[in-house]
PDB file of N, CA and C in Angstrom:
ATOM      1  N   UNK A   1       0.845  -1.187   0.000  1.00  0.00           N
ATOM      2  CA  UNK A   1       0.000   0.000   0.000  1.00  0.00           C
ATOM      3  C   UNK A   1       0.882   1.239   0.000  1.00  0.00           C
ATOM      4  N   UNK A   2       0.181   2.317  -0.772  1.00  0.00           N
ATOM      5  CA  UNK A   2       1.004   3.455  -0.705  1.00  0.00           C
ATOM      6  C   UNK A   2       0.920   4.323   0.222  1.00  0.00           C
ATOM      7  N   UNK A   3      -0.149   4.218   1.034  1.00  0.00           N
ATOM      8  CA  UNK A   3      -0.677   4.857   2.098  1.00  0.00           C
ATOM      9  C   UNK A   3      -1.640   6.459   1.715  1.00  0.00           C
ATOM     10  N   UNK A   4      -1.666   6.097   0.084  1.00  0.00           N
ATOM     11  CA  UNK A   4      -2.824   7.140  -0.481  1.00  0.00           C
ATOM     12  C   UNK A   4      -3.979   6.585  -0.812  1.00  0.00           C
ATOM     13  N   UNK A   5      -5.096   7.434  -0.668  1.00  0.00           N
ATOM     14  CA  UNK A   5      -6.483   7.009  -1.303  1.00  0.00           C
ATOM     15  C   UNK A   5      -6.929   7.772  -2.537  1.00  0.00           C
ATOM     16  N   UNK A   6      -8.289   7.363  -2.779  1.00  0.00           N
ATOM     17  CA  UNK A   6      -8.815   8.400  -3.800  1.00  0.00           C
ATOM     18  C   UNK A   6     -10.521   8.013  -3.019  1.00  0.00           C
ATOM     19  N   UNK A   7     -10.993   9.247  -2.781  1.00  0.00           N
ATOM     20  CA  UNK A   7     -11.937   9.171  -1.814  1.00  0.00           C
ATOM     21  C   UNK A   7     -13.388   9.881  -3.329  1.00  0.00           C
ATOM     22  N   UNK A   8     -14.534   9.119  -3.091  1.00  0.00           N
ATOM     23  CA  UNK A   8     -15.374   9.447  -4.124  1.00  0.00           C
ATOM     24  C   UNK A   8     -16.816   9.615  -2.889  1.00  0.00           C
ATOM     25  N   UNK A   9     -16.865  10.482  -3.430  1.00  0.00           N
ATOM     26  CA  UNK A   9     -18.223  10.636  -3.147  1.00  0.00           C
ATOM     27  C   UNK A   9     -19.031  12.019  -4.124  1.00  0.00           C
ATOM     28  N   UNK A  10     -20.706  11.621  -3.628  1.00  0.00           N
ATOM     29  CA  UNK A  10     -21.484  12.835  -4.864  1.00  0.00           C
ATOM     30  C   UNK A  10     -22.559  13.529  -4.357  1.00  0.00           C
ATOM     31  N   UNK A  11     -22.319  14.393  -5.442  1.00  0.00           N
ATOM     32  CA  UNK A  11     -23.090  15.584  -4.762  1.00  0.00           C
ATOM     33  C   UNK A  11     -24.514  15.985  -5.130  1.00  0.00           C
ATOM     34  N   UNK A  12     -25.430  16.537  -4.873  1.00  0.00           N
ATOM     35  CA  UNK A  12     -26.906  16.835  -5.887  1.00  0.00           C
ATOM     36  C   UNK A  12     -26.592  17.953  -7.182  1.00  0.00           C
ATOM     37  N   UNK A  13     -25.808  18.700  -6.469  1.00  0.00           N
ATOM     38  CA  UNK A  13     -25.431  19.950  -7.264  1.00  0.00           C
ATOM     39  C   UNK A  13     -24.113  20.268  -7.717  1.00  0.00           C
ATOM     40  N   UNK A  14     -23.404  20.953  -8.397  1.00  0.00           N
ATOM     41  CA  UNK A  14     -22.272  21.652  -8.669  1.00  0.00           C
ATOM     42  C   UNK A  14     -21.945  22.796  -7.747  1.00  0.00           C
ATOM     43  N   UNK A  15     -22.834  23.185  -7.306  1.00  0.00           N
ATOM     44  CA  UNK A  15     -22.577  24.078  -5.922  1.00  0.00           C
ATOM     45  C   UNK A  15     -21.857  23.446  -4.894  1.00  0.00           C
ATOM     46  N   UNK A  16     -22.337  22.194  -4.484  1.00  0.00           N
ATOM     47  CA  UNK A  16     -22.341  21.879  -3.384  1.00  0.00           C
ATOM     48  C   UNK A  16     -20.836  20.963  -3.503  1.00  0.00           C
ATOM     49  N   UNK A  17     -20.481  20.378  -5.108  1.00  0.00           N
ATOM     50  CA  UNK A  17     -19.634  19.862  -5.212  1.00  0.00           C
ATOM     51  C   UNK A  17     -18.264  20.768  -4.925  1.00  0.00           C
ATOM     52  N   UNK A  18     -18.403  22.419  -5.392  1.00  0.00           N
ATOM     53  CA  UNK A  18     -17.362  22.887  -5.757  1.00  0.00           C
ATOM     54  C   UNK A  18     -17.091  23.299  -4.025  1.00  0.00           C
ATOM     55  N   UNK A  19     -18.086  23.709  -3.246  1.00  0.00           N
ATOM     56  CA  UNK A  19     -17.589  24.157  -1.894  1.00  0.00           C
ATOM     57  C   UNK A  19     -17.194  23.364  -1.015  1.00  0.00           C
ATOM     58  N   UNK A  20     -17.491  21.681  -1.630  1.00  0.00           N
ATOM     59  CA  UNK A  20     -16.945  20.758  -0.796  1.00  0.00           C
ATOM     60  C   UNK A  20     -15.101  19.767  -1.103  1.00  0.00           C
ATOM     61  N   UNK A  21     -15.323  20.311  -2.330  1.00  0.00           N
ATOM     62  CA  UNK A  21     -13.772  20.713  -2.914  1.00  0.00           C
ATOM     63  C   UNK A  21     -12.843  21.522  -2.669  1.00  0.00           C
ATOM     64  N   UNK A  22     -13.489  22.984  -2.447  1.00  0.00           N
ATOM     65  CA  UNK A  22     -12.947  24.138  -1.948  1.00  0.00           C
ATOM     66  C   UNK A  22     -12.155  23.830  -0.787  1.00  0.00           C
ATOM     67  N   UNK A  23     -13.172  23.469   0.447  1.00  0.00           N
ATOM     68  CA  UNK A  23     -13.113  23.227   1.689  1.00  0.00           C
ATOM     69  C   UNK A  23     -11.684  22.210   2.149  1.00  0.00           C
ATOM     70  N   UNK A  24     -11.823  21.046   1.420  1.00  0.00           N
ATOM     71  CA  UNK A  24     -10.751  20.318   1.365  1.00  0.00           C
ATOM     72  C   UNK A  24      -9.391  20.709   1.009  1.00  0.00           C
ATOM     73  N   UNK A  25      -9.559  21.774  -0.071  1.00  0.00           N
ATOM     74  CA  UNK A  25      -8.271  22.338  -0.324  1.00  0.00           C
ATOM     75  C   UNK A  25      -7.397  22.999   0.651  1.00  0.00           C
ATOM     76  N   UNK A  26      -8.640  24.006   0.871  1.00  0.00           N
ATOM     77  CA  UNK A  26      -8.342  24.796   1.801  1.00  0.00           C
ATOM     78  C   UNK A  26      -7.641  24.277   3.309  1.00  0.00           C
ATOM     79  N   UNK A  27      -8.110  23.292   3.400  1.00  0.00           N
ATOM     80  CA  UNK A  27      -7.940  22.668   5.145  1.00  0.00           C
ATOM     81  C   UNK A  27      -6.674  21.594   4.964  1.00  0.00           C
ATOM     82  N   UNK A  28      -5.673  21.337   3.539  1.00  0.00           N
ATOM     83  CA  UNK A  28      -4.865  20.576   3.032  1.00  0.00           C
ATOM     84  C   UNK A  28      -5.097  19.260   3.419  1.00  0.00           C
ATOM     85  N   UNK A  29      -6.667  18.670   3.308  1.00  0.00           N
ATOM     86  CA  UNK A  29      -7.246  17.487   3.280  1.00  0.00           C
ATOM     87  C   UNK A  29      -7.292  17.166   1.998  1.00  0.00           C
ATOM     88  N   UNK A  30      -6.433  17.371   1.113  1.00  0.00           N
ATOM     89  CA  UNK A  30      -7.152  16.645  -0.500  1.00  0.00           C
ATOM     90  C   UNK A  30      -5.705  17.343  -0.789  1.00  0.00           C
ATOM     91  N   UNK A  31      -5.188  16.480  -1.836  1.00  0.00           N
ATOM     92  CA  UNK A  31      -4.101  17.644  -2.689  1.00  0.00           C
ATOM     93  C   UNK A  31      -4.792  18.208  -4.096  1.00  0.00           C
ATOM     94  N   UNK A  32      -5.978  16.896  -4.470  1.00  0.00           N
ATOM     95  CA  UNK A  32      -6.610  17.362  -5.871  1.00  0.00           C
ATOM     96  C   UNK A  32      -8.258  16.596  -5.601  1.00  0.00           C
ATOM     97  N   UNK A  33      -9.278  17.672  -6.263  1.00  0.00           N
ATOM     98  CA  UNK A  33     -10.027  17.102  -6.302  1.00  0.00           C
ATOM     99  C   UNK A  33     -10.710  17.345  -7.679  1.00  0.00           C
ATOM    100  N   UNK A  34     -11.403  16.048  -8.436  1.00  0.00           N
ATOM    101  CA  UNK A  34     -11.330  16.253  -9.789  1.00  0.00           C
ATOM    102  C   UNK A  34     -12.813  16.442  -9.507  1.00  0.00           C
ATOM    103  N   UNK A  35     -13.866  16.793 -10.747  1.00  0.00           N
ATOM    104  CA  UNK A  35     -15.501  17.106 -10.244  1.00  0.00           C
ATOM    105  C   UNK A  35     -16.003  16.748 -11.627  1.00  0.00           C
ATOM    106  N   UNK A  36     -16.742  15.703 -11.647  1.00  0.00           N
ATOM    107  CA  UNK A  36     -17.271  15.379 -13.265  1.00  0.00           C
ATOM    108  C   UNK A  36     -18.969  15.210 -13.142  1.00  0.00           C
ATOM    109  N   UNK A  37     -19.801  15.680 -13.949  1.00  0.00           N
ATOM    110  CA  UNK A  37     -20.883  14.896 -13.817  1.00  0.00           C
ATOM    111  C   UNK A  37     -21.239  13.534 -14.296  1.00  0.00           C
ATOM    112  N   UNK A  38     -22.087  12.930 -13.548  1.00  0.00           N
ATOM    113  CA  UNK A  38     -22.222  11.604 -13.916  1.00  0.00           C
ATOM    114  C   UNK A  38     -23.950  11.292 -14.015  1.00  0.00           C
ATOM    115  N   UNK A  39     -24.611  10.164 -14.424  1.00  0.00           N
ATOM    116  CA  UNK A  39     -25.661  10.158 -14.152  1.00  0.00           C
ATOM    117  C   UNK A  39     -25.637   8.894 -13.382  1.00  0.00           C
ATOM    118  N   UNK A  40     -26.455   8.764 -12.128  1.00  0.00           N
ATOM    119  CA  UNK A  40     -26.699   7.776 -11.127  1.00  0.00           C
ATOM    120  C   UNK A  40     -27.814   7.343 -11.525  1.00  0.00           C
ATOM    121  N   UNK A  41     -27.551   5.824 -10.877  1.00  0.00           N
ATOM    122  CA  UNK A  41     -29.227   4.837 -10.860  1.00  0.00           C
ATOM    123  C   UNK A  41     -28.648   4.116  -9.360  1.00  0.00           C
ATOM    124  N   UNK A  42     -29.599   4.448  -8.397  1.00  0.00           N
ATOM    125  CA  UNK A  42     -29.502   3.387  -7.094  1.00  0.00           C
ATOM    126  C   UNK A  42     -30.669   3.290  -6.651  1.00  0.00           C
ATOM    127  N   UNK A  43     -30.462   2.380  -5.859  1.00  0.00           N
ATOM    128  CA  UNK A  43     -32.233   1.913  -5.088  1.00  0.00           C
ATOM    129  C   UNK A  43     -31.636   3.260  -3.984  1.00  0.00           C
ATOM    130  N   UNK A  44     -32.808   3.486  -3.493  1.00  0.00           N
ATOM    131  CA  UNK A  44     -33.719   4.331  -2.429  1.00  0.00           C
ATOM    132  C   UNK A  44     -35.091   4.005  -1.782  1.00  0.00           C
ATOM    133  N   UNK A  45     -35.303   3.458  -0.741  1.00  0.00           N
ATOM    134  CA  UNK A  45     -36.274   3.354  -0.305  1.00  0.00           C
ATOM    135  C   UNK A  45     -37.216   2.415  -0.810  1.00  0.00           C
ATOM    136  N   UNK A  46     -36.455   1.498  -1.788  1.00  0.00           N
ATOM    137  CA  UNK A  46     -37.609   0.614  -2.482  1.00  0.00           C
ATOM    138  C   UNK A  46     -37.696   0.450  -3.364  1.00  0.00           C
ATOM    139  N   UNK A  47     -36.996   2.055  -4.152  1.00  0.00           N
ATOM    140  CA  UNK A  47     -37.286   2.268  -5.887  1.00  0.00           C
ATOM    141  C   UNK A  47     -36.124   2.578  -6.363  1.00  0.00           C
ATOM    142  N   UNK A  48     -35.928   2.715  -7.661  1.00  0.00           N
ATOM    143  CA  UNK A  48     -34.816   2.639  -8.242  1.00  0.00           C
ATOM    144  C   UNK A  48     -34.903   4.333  -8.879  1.00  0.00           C
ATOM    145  N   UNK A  49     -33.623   5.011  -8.545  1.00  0.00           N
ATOM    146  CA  UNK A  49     -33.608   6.012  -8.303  1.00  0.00           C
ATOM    147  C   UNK A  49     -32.853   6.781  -9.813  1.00  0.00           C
ATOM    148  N   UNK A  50     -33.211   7.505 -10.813  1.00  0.00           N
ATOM    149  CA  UNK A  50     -32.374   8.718 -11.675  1.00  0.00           C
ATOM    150  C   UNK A  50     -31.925   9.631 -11.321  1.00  0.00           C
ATOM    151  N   UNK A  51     -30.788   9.867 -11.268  1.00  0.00           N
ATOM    152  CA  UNK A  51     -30.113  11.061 -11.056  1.00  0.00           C
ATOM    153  C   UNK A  51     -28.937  11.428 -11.664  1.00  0.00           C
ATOM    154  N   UNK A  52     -29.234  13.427 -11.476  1.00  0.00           N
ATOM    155  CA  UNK A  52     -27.872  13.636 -12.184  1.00  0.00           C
ATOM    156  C   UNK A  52     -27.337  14.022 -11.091  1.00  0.00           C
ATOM    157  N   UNK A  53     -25.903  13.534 -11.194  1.00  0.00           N
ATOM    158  CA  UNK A  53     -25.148  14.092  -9.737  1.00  0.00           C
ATOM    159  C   UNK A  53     -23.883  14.580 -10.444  1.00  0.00           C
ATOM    160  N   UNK A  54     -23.225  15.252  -8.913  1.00  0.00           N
ATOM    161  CA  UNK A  54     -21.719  15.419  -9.477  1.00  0.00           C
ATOM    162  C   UNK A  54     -20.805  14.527  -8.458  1.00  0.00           C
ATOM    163  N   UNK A  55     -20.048  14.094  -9.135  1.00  0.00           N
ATOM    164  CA  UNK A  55     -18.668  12.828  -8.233  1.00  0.00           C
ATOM    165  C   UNK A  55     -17.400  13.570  -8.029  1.00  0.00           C
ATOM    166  N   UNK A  56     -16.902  13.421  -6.992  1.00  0.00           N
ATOM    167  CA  UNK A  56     -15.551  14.029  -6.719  1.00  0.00           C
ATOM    168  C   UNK A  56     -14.863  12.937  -6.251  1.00  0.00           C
ATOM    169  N   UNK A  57     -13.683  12.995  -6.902  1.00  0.00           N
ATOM    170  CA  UNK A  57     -12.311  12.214  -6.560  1.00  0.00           C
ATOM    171  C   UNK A  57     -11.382  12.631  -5.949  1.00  0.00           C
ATOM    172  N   UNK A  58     -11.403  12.518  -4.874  1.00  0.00           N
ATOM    173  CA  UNK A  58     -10.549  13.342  -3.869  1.00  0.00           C
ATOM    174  C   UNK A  58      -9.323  12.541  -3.596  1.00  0.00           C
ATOM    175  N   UNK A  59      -7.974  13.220  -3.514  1.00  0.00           N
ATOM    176  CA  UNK A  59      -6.771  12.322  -3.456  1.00  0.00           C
ATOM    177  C   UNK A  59      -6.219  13.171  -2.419  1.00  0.00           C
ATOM    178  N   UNK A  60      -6.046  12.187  -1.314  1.00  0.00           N
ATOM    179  CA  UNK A  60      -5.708  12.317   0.051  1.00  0.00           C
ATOM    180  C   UNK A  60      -4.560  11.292   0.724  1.00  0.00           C
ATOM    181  N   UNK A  61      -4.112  11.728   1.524  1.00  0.00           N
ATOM    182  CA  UNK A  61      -3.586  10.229   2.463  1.00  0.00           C
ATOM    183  C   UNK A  61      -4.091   9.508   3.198  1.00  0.00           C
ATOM    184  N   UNK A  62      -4.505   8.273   2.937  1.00  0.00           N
ATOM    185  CA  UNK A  62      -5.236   7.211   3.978  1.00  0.00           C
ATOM    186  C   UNK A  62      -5.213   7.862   5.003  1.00  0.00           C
ATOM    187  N   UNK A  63      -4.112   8.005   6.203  1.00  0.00           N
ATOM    188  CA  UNK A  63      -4.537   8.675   7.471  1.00  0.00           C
ATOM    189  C   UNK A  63      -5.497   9.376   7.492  1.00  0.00           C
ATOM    190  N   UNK A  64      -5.592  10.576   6.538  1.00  0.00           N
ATOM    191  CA  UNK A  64      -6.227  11.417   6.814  1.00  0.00           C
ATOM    192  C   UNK A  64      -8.095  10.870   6.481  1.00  0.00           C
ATOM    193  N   UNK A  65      -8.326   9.776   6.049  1.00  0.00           N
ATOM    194  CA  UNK A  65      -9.363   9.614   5.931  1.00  0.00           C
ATOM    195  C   UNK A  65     -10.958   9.701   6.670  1.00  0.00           C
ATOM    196  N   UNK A  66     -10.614   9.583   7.894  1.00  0.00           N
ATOM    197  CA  UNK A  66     -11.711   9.864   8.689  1.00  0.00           C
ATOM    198  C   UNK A  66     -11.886  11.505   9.147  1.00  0.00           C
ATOM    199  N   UNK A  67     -11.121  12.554   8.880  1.00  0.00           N
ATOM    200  CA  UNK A  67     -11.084  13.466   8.549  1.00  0.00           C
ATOM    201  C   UNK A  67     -11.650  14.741   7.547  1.00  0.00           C
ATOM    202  N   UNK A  68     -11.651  13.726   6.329  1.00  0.00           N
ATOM    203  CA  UNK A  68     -12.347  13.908   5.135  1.00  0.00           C
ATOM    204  C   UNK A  68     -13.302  13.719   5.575  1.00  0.00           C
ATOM    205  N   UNK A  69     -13.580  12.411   6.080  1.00  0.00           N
ATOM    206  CA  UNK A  69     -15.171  11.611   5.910  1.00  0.00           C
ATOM    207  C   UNK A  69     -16.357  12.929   6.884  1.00  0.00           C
ATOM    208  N   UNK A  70     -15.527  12.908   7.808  1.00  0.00           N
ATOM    209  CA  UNK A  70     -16.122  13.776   9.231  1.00  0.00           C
ATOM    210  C   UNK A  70     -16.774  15.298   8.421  1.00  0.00           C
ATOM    211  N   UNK A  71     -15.113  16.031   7.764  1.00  0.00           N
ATOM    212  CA  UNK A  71     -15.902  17.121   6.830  1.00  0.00           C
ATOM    213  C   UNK A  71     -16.676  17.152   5.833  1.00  0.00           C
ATOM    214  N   UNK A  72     -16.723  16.101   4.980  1.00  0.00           N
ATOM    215  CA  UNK A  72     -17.990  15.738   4.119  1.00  0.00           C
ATOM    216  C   UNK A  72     -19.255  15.725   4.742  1.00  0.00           C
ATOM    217  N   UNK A  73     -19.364  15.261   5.351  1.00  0.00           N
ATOM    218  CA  UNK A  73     -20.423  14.911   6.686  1.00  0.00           C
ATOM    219  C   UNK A  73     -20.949  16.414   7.108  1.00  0.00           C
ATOM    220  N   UNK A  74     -20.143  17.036   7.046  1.00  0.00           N
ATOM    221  CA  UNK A  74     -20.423  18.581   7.835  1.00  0.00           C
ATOM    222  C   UNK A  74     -21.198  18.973   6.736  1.00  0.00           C
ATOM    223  N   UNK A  75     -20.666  18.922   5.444  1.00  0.00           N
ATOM    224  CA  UNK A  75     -20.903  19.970   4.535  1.00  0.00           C
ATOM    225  C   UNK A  75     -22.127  19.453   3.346  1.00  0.00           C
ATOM    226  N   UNK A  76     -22.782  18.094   3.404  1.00  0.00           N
ATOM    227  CA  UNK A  76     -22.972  17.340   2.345  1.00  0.00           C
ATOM    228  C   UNK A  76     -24.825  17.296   2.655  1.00  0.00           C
ATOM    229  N   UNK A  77     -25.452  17.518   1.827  1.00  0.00           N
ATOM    230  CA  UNK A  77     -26.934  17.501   1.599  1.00  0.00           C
ATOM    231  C   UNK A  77     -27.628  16.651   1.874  1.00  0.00           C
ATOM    232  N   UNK A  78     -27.056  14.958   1.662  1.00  0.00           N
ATOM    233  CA  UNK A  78     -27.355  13.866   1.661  1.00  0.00           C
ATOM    234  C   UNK A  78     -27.701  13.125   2.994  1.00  0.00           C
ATOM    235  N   UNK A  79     -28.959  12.336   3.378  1.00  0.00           N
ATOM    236  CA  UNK A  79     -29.051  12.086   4.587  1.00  0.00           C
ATOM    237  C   UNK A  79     -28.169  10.553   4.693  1.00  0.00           C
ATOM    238  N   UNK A  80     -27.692  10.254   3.625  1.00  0.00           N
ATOM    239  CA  UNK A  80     -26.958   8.823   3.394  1.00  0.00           C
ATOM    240  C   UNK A  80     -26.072   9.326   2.145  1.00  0.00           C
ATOM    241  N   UNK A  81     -24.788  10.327   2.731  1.00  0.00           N
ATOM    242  CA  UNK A  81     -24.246  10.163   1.277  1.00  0.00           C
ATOM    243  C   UNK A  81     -22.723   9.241   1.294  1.00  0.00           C
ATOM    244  N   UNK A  82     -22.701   8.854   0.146  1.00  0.00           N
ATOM    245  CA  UNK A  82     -22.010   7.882  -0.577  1.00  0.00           C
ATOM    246  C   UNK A  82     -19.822   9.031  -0.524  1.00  0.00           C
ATOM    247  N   UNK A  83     -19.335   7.941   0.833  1.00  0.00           N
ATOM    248  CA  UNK A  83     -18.169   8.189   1.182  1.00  0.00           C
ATOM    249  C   UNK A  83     -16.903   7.183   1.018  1.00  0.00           C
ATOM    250  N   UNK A  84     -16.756   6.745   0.156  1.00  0.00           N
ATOM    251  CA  UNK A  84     -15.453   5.385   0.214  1.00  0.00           C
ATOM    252  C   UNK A  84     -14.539   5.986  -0.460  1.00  0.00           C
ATOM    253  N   UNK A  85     -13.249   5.442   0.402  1.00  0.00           N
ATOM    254  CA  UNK A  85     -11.559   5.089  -0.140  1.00  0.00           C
ATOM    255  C   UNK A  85     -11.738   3.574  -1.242  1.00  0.00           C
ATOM    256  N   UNK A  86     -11.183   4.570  -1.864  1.00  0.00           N
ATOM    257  CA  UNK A  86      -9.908   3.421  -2.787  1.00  0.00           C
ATOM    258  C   UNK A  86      -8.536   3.516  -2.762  1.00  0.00           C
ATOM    259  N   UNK A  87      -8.163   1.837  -2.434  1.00  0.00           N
ATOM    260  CA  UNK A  87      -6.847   2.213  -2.092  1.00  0.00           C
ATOM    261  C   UNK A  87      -6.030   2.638  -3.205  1.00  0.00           C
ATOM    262  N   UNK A  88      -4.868   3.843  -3.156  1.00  0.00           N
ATOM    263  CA  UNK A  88      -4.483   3.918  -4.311  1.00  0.00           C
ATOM    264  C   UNK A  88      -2.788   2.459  -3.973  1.00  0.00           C
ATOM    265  N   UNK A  89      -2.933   1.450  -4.745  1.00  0.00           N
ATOM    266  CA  UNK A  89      -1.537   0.591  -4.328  1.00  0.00           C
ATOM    267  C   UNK A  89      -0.562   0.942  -5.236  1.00  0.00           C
ATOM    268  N   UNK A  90      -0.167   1.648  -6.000  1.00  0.00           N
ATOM    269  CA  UNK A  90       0.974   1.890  -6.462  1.00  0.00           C
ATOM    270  C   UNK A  90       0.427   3.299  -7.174  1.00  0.00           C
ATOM    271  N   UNK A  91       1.503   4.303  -7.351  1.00  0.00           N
ATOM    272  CA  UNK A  91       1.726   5.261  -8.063  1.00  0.00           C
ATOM    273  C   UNK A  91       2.720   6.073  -8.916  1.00  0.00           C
ATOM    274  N   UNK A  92       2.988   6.740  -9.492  1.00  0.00           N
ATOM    275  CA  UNK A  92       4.180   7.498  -9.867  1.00  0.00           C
ATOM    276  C   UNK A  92       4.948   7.746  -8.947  1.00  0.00           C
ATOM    277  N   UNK A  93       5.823   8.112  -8.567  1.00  0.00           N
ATOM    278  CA  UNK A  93       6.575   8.099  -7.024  1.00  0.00           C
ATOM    279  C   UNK A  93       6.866  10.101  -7.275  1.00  0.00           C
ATOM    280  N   UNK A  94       6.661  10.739  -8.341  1.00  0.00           N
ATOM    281  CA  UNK A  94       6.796  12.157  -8.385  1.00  0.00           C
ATOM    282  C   UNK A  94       5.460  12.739  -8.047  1.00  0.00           C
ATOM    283  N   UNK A  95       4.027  11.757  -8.136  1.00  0.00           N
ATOM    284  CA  UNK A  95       3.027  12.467  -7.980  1.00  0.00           C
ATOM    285  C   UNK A  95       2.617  12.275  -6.893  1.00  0.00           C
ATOM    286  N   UNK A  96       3.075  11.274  -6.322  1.00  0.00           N
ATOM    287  CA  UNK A  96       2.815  10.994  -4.843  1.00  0.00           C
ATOM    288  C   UNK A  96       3.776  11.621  -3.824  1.00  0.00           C
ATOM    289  N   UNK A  97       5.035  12.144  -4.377  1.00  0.00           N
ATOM    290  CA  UNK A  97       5.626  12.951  -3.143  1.00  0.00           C
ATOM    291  C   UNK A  97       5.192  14.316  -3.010  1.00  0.00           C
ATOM    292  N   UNK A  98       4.386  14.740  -4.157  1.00  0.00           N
ATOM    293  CA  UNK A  98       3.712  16.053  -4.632  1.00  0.00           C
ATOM    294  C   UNK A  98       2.580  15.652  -3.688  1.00  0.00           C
ATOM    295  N   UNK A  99       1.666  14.775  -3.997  1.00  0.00           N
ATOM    296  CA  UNK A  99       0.293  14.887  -2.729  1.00  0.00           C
ATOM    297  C   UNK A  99       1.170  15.065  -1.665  1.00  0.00           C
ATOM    298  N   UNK A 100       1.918  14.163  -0.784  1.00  0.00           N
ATOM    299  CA  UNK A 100       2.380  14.520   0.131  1.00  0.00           C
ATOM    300  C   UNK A 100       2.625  15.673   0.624  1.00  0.00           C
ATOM    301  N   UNK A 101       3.081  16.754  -0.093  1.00  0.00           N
ATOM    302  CA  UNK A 101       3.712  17.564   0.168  1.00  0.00           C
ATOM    303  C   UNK A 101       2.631  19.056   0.705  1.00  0.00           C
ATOM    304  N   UNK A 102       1.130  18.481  -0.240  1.00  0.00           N
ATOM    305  CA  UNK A 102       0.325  19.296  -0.088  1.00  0.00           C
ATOM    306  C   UNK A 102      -1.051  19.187   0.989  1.00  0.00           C
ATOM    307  N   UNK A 103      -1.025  18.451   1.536  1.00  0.00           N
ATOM    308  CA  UNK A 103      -1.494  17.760   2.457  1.00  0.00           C
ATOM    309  C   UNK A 103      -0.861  17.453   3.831  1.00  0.00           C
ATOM    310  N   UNK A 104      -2.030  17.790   4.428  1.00  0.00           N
ATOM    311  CA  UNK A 104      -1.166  17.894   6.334  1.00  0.00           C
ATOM    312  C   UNK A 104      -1.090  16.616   6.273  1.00  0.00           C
ATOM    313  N   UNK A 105      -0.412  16.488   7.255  1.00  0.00           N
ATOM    314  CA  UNK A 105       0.262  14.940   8.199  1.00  0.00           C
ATOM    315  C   UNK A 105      -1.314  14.619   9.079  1.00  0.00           C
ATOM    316  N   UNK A 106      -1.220  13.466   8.916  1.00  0.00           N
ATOM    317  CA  UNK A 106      -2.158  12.937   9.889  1.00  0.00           C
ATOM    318  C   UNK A 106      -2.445  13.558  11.173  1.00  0.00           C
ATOM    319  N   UNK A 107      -3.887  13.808  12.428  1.00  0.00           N
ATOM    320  CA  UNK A 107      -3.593  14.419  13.490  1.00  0.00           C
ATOM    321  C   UNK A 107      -3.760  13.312  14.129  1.00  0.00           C
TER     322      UNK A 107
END
């Protein structure tokens, strides 16, 4: 393991995606966060759900993951929204000393 993730989760809006991107930057919880729209289909309550959402790929350091999760949580619309790591297991070793570099140390 490299001890990086790529953390996804989505948003209802582009608003909500970009201030929850912002936020991460800002607090050097993310070194990059990418923002694409996507269209969703999940069950909800029974039924099978359309949506347009927006997904963010947030690239962080594992440590810092429950961190992220906690500020997503603060900031996110969703009464169940959608928070998982992927592990990143290998990388470029120049782009990963670059996240490092931009991103706090674990607390």
């Amino acid at each position: 393991m490299s001890g990086y993730v790529t953390v996804l989760t989505t948003t209802a809006t582009a608003a909500e995606a970009e201030a929850i991107a912002d936020a991460l930057l800002a607090e050097e919880l993310a070194a990059c966060v990418q923002i694409t729209e996507v269209r969703s289909r999940y069950v909800w309550n029974g039924a099978v759900q359309r949506e347009a959402e927006q997904l963010l790929l947030i690239k962080t350091r594992a440590a810092l993951f429950e961190v992220v999760r906690a500020k997503i949580r603060t900031m996110h619309s969703y009464d169940t929204p959608e928070i998982v790591a992927l592990p990143i297991t290998a990388g470029d070793g120049d782009y990963l000393s670059w996240l490092r570099s931009v991103t706090r140390s674990a607390e």
